[in-house]
C-alpha atoms as a PDB file:
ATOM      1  CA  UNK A   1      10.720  -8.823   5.567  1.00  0.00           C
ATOM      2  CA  UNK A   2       9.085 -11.641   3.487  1.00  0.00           C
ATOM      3  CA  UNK A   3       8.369 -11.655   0.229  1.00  0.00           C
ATOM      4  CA  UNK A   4       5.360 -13.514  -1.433  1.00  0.00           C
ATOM      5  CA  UNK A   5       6.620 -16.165  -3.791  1.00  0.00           C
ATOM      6  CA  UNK A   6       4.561 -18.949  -4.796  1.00  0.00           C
ATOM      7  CA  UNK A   7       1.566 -17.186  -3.116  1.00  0.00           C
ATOM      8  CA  UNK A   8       1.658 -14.831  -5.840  1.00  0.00           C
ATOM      9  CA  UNK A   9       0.506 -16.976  -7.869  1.00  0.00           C
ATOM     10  CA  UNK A  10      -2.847 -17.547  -6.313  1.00  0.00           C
ATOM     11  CA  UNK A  11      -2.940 -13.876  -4.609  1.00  0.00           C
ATOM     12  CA  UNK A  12      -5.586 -12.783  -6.143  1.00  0.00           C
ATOM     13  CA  UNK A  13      -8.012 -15.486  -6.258  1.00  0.00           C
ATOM     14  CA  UNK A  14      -8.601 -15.733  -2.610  1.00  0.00           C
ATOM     15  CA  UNK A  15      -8.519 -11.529  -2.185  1.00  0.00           C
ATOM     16  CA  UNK A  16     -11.406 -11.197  -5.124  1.00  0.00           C
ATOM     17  CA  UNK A  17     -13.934  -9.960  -2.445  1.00  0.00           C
ATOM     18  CA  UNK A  18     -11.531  -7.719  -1.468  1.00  0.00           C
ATOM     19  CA  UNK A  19     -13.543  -3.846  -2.147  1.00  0.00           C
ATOM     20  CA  UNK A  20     -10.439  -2.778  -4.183  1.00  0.00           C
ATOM     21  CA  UNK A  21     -12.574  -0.145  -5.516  1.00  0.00           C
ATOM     22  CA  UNK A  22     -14.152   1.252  -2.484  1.00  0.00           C
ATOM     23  CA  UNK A  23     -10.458   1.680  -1.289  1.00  0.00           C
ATOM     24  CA  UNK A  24      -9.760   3.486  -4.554  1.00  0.00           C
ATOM     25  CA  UNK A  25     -12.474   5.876  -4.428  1.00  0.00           C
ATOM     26  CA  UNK A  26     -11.762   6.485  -0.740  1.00  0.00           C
ATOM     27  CA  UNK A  27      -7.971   6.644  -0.998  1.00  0.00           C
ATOM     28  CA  UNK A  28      -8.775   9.279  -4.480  1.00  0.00           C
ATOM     29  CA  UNK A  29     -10.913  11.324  -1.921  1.00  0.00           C
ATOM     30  CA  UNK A  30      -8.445  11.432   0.757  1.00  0.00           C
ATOM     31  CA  UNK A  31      -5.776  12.646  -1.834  1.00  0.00           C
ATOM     32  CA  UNK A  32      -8.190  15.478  -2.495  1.00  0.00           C
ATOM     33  CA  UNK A  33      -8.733  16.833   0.691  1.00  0.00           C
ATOM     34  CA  UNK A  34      -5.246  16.847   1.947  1.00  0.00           C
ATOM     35  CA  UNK A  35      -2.955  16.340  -0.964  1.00  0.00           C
ATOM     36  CA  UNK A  36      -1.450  17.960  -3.624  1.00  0.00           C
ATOM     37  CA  UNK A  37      -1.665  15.224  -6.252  1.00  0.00           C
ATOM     38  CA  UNK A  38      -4.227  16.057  -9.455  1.00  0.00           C
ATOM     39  CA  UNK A  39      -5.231  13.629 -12.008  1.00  0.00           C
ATOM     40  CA  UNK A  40      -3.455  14.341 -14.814  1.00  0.00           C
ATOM     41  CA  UNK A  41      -6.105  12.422 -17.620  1.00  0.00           C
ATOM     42  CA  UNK A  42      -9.480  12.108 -17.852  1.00  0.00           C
ATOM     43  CA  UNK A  43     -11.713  13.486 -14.869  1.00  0.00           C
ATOM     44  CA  UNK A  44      -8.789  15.693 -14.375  1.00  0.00           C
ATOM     45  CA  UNK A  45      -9.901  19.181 -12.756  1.00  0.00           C
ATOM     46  CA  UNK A  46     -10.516  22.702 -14.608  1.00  0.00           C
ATOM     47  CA  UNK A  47      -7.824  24.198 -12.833  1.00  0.00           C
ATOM     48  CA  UNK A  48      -5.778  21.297 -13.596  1.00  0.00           C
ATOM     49  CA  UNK A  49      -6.661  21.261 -17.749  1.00  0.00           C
ATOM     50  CA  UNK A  50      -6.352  25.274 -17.474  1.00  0.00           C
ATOM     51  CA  UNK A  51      -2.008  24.916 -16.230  1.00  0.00           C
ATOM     52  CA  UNK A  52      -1.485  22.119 -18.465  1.00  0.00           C
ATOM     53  CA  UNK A  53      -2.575  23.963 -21.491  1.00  0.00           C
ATOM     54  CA  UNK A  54      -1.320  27.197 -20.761  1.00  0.00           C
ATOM     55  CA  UNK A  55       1.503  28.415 -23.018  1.00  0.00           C
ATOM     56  CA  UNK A  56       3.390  30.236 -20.361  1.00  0.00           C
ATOM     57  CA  UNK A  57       4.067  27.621 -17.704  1.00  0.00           C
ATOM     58  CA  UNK A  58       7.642  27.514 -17.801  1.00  0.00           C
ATOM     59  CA  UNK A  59       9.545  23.903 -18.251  1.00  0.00           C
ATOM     60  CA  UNK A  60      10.628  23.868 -14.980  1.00  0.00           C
ATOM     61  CA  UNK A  61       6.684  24.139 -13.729  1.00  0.00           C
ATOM     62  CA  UNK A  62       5.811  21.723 -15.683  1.00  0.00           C
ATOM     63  CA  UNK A  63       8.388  19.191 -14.192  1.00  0.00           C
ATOM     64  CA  UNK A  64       6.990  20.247 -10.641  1.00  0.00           C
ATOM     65  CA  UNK A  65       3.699  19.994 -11.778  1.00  0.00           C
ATOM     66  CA  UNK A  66       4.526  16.118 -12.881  1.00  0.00           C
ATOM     67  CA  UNK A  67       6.396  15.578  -9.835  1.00  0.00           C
ATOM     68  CA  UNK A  68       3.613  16.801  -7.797  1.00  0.00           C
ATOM     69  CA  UNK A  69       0.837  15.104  -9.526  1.00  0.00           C
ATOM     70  CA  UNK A  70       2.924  11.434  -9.022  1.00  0.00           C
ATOM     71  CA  UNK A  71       1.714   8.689  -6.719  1.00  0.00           C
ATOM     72  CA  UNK A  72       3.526   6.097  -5.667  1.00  0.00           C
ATOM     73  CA  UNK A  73       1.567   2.944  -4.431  1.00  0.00           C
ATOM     74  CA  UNK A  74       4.244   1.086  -2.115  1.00  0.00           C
ATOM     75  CA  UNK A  75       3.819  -2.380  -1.696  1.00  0.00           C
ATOM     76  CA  UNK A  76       1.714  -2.536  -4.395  1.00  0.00           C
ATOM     77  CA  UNK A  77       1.587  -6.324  -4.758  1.00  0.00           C
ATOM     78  CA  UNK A  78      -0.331  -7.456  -8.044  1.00  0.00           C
ATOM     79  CA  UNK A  79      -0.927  -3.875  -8.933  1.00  0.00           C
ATOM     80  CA  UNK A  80      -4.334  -3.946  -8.594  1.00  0.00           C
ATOM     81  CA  UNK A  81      -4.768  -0.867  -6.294  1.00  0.00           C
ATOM     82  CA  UNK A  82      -2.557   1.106  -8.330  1.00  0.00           C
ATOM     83  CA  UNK A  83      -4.285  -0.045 -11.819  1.00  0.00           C
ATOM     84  CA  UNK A  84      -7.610   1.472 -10.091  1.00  0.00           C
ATOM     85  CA  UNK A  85      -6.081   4.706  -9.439  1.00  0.00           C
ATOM     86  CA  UNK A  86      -4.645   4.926 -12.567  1.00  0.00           C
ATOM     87  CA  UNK A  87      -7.658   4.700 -14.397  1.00  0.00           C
ATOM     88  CA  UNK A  88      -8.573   7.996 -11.809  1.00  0.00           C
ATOM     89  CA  UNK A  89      -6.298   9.792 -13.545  1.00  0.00           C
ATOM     90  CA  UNK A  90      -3.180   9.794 -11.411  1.00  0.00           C
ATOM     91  CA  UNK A  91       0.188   8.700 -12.750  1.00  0.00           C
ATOM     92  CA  UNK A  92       0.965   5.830 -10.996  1.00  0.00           C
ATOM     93  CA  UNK A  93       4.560   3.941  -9.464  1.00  0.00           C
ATOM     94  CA  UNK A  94       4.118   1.191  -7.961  1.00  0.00           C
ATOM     95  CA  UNK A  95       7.071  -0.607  -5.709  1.00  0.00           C
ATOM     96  CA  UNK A  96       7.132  -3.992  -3.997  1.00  0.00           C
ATOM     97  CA  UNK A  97       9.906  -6.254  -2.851  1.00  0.00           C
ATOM     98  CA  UNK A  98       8.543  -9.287  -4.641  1.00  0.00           C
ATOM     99  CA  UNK A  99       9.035  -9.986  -8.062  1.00  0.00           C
ATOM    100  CA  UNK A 100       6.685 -12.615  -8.131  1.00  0.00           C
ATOM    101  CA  UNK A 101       4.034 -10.185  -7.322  1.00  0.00           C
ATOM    102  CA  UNK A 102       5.282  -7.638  -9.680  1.00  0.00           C
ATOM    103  CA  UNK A 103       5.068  -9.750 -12.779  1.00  0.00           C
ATOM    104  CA  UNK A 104       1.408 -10.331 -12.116  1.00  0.00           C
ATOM    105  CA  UNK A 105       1.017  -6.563 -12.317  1.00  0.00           C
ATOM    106  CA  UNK A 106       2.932  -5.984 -15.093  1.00  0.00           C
ATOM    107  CA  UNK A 107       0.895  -8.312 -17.020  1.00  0.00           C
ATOM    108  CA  UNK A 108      -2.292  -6.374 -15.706  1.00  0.00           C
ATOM    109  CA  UNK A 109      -0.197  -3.269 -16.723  1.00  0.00           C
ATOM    110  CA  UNK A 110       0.003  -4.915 -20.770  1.00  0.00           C
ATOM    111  CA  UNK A 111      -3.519  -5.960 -20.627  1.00  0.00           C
ATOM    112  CA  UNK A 112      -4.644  -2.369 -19.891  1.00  0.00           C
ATOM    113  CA  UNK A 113      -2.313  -0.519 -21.724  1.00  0.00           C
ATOM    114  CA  UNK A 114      -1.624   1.475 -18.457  1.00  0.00           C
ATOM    115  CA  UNK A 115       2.375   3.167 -18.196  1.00  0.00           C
ATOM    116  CA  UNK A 116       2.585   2.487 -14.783  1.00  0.00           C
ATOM    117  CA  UNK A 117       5.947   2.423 -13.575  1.00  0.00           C
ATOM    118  CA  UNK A 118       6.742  -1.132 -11.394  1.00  0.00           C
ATOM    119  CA  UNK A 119       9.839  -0.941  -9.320  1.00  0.00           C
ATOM    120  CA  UNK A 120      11.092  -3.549  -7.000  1.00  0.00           C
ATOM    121  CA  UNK A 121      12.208  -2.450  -4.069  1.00  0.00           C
ATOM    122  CA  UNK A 122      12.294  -2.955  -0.168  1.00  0.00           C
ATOM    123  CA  UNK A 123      10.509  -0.131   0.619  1.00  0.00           C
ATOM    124  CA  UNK A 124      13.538   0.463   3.649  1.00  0.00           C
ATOM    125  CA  UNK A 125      15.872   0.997   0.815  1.00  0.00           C
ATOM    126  CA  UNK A 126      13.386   3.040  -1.400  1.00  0.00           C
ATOM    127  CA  UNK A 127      15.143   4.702  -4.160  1.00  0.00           C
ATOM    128  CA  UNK A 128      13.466   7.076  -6.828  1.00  0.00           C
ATOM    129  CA  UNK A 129      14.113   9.581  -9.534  1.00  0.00           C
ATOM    130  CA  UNK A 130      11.915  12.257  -8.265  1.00  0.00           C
ATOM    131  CA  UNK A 131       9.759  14.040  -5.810  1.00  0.00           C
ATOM    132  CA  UNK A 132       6.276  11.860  -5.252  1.00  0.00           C
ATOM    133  CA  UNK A 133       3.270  14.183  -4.423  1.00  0.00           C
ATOM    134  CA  UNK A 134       1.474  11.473  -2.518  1.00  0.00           C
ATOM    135  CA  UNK A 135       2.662   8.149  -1.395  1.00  0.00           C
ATOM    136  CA  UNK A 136       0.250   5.436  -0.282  1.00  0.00           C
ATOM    137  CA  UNK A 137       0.334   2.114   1.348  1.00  0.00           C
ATOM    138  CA  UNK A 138      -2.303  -0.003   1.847  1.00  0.00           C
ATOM    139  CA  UNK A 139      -3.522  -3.376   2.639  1.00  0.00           C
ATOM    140  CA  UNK A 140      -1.257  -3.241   6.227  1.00  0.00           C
ATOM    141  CA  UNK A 141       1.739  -3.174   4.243  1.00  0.00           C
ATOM    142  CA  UNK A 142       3.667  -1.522   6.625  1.00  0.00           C
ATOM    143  CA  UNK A 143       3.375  -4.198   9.344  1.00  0.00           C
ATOM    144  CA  UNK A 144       5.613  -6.084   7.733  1.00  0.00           C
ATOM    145  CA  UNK A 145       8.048  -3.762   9.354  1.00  0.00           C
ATOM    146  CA  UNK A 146       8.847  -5.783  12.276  1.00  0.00           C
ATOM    147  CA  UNK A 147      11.011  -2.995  14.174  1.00  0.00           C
ATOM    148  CA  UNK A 148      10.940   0.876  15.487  1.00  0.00           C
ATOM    149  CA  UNK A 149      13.742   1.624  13.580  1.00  0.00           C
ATOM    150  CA  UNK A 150      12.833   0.199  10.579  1.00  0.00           C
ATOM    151  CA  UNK A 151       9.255   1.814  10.334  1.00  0.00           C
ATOM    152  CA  UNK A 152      10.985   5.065  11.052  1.00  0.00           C
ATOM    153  CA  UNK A 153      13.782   4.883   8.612  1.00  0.00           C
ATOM    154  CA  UNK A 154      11.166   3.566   6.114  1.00  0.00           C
ATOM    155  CA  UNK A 155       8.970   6.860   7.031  1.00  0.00           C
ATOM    156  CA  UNK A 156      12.000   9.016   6.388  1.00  0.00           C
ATOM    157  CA  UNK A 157      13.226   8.223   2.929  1.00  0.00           C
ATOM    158  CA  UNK A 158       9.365   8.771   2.208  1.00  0.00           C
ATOM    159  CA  UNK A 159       9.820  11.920   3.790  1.00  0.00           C
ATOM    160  CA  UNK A 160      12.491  12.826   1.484  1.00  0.00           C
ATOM    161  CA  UNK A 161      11.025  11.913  -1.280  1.00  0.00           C
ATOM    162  CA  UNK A 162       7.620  13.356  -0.920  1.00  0.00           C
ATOM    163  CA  UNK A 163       7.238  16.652  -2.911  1.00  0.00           C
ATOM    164  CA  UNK A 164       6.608  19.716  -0.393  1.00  0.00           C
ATOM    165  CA  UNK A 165       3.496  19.603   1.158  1.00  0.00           C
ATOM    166  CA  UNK A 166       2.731  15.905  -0.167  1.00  0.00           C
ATOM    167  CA  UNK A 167       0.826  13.367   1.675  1.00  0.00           C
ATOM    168  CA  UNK A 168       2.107  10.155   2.786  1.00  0.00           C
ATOM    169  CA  UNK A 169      -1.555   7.846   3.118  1.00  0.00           C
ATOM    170  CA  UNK A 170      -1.295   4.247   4.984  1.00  0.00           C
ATOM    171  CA  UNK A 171      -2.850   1.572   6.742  1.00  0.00           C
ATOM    172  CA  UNK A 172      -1.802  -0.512   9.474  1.00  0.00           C
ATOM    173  CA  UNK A 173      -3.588  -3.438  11.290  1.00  0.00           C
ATOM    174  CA  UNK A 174      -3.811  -3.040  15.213  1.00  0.00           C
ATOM    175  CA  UNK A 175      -2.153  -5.012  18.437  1.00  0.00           C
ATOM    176  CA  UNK A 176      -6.235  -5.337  18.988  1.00  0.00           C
ATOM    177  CA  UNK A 177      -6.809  -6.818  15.937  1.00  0.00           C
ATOM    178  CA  UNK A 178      -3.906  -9.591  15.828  1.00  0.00           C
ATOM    179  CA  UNK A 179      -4.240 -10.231  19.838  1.00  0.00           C
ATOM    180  CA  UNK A 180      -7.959 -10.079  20.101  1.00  0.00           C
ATOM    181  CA  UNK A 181      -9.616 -11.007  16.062  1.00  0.00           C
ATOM    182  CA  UNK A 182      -7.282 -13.143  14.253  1.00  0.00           C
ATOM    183  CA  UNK A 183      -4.329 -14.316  16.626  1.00  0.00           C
ATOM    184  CA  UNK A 184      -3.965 -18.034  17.263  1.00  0.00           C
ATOM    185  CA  UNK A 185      -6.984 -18.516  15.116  1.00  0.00           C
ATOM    186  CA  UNK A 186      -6.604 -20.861  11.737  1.00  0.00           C
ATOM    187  CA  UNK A 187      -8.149 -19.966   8.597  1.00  0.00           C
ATOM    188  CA  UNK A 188      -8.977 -22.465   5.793  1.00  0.00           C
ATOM    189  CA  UNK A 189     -10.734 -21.651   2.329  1.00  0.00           C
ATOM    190  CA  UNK A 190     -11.365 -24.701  -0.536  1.00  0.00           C
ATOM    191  CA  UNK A 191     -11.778 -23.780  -3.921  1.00  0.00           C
ATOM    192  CA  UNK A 192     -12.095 -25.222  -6.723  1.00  0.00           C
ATOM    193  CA  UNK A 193      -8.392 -25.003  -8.645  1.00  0.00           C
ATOM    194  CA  UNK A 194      -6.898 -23.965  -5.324  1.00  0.00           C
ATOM    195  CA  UNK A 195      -7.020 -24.504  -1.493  1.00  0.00           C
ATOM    196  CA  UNK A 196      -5.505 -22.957   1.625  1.00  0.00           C
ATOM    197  CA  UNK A 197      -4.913 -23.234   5.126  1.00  0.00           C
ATOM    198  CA  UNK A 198      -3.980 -20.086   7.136  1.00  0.00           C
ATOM    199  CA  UNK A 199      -2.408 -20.588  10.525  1.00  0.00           C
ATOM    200  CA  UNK A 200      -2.144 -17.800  12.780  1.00  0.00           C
ATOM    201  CA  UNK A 201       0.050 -17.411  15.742  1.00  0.00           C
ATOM    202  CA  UNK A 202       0.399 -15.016  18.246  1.00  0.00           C
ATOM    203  CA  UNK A 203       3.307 -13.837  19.902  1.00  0.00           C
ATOM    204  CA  UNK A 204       2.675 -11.235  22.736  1.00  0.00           C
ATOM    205  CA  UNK A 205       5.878 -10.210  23.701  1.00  0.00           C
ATOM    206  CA  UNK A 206       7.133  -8.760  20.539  1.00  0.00           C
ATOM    207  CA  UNK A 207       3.276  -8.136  19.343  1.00  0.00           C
ATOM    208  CA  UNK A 208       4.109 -10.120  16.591  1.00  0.00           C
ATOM    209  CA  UNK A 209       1.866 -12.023  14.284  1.00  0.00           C
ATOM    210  CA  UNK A 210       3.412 -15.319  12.445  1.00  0.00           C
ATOM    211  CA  UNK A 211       1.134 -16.925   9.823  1.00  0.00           C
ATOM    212  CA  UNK A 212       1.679 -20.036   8.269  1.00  0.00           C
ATOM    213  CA  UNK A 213      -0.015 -20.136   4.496  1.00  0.00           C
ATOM    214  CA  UNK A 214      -0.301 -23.917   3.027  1.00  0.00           C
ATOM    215  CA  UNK A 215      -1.767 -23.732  -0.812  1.00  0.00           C
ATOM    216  CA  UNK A 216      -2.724 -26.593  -2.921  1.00  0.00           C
ATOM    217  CA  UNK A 217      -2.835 -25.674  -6.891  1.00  0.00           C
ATOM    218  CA  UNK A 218      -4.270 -27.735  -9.179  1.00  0.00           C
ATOM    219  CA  UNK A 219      -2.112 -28.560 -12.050  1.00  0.00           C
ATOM    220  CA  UNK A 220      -2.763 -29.155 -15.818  1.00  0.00           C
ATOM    221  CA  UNK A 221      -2.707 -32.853 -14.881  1.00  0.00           C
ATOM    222  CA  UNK A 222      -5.318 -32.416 -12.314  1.00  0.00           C
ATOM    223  CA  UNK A 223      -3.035 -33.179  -9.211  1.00  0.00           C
ATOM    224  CA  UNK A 224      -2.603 -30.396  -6.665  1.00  0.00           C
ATOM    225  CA  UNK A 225       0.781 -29.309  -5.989  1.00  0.00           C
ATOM    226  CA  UNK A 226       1.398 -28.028  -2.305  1.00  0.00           C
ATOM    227  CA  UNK A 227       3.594 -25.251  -1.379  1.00  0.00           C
ATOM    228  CA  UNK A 228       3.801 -23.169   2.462  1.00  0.00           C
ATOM    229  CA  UNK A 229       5.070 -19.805   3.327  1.00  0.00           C
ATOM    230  CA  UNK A 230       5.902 -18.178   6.758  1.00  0.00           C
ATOM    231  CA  UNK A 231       5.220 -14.893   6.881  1.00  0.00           C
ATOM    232  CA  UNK A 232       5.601 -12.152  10.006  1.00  0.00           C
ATOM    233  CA  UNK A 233       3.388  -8.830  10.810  1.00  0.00           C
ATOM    234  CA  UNK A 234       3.852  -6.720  13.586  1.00  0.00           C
ATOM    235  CA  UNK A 235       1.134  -5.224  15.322  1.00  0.00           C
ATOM    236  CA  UNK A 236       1.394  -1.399  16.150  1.00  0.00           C
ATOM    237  CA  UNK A 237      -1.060   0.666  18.693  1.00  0.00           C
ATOM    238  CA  UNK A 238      -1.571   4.758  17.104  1.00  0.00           C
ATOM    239  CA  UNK A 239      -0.115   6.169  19.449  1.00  0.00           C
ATOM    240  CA  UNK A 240       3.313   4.332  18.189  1.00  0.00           C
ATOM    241  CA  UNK A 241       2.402   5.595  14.766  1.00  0.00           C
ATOM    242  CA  UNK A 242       2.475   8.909  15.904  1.00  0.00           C
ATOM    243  CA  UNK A 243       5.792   8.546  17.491  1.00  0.00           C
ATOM    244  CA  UNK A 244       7.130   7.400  14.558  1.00  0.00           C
ATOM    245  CA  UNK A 245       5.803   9.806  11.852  1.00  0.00           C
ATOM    246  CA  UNK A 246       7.602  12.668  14.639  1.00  0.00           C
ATOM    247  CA  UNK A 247      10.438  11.420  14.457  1.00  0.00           C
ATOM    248  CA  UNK A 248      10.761  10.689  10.602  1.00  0.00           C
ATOM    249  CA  UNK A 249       9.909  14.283  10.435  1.00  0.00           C
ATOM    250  CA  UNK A 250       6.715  14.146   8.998  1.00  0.00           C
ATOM    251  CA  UNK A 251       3.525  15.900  10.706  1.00  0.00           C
ATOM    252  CA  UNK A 252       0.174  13.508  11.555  1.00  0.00           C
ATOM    253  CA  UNK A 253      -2.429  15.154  10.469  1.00  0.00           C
ATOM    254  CA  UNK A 254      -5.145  12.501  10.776  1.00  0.00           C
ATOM    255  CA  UNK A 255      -6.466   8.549  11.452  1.00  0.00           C
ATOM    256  CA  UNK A 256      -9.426   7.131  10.363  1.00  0.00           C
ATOM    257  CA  UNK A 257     -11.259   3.832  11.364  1.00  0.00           C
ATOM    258  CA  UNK A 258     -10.812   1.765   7.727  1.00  0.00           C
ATOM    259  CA  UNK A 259     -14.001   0.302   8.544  1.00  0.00           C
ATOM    260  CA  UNK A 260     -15.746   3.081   9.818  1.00  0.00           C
ATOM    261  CA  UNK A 261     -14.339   5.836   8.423  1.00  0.00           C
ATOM    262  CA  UNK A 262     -14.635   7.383  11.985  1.00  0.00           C
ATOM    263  CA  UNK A 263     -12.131   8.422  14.404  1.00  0.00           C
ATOM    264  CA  UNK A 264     -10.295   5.403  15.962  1.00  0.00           C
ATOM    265  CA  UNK A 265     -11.313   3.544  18.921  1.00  0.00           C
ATOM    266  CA  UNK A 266      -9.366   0.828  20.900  1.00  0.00           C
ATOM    267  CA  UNK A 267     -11.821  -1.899  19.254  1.00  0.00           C
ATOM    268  CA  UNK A 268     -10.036  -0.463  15.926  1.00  0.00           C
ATOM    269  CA  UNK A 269      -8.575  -3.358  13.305  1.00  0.00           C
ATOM    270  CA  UNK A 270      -7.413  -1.551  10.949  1.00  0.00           C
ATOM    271  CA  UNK A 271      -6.498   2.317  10.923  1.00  0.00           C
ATOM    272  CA  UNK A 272      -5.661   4.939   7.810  1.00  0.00           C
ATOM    273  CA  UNK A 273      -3.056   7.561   8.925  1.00  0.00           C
ATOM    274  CA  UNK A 274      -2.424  10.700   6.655  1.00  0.00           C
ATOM    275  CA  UNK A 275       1.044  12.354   7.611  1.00  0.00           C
ATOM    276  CA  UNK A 276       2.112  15.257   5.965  1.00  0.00           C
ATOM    277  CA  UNK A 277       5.398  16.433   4.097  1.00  0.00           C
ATOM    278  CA  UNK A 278       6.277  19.563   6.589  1.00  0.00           C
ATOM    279  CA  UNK A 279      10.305  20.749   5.144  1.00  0.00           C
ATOM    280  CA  UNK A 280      13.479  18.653   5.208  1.00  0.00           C
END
């Protein structure tokens, strides 16, 4: 698995038409029909505001009730998913393997005033403290996973660590997309302080997708530094999601068309799975 390094750095200048917020809102209403989770601040729900300030919830409901009402945003790059989803009212842990990416977010996280918690971690070797009530990865995190067995493994220690009855929510880009949109294609953007060239290549057998990035930074002296990065995705069909999910022991409960917000077809990019904490 690779971790963005120098990318990090200009990460979020080239994804600021990304709809971050549109994701938020529909990951915040996907939490509500099939999750536990609550907000826990403002916007929080009646019900919610009634437990919280009753005087006869016992200690050890409250420290389910904060378990349950955790969400952990995994791979949560620059943080600024999980900042958006904060301000919703969840409490928030986010977890990434690169530390370059985490120290933008933590950053965000003192500009805010936010108390999300950063970890980093290789989500194959995730390690928390507590029960999660909803974990969520998005932005095809998981196809950095570039083997069955580590998607699985990956989808059990979420498993575990999901509270009972809690929602694991992610995304995944499609064999179609990478073989039929974006493989063997090259992508170039020129901005102003910073440049890139994004080389895609396609490699059928193992439905793997290697990108080569190539940024040029300006620098205070007005000369642009280059720096390159290799990184790897793996392209994964539903059906293989499915498998996996099973056999981590969680239960599928749904997929959704990211674009659409329909059911998925085999022109799908990009697909939203909700599996479900079922009993250990």
């Amino acid at each position: 698995m690779e971790a963005y390094t120098d990318f990090a750095s200009v990460y979020d200048t080239f994804m600021d038409e990304t709809p971050y917020e549109e994701w938020a809102e529909f990951l915040h209403n996907l939490i509500k029909e099939y999750g536990k989770s609550e907000p826990v601040r403002s916007g929080e729900t009646e019900a919610t505001a009634e437990t919280n300030d009753a005087s006869t919830v016992s200690d050890k409901e409250e420290i389910l009730d904060s378990e349950k009402n955790l969400v952990l945003d995994l791979g949560c790059g620059t943080g600024t998913l999980t900042e958006l989803l904060y301000r919703k009212g969840y409490d928030m842990i986010g977890v990434d393997f690169s530390q370059e990416m985490l120290n933008i977010a933590m950053n965000k996280k003192e500009k805010s005033g936010s108390d999300i918690l950063y970890l980093c971690q290789d989500m194959r070797e995730l390690d928390l403290y507590s029960t999660i009530g909803t974990v969520i990865s998005a932005c095809d995190s998981v196809n950095y996973l570039l083997e069955d067995e580590e998607v699985i493994e990956t989808f059990r220690l979420i498993n575990n660590y999901l509270y009972p009855g809690g929602v694991f929510i992610f995304d995944f880009n499609t064999v179609y997309k990478y073989e039929q949109v974006i493989g063997d294609t090259t992508i170039a953007e020129n901005r102003e302080e910073c440049s890139f060239i994004w080389d895609n290549f396609y490699h059928e057998e193992e439905c793997i997708n290697e990108y080569d990035l190539t940024i040029f930074v300006k620098e205070e002296n007005e000369l642009f530094r280059k720096f390159t990065e290799a990184h790897y995705q793996r392209g994964y069909t539903l059906d293989e999601m499915k498998m996996f999910i099973k056999k981590a022991g969680l239960q599928f409960v749904k997929a959704i068309d990211a674009d659409t917000h329909k059911a998925p077809t085999e022109a799908s990019e990009r697909i939203y799975v909700i599996a479900r904490e079922q009993g250990k």
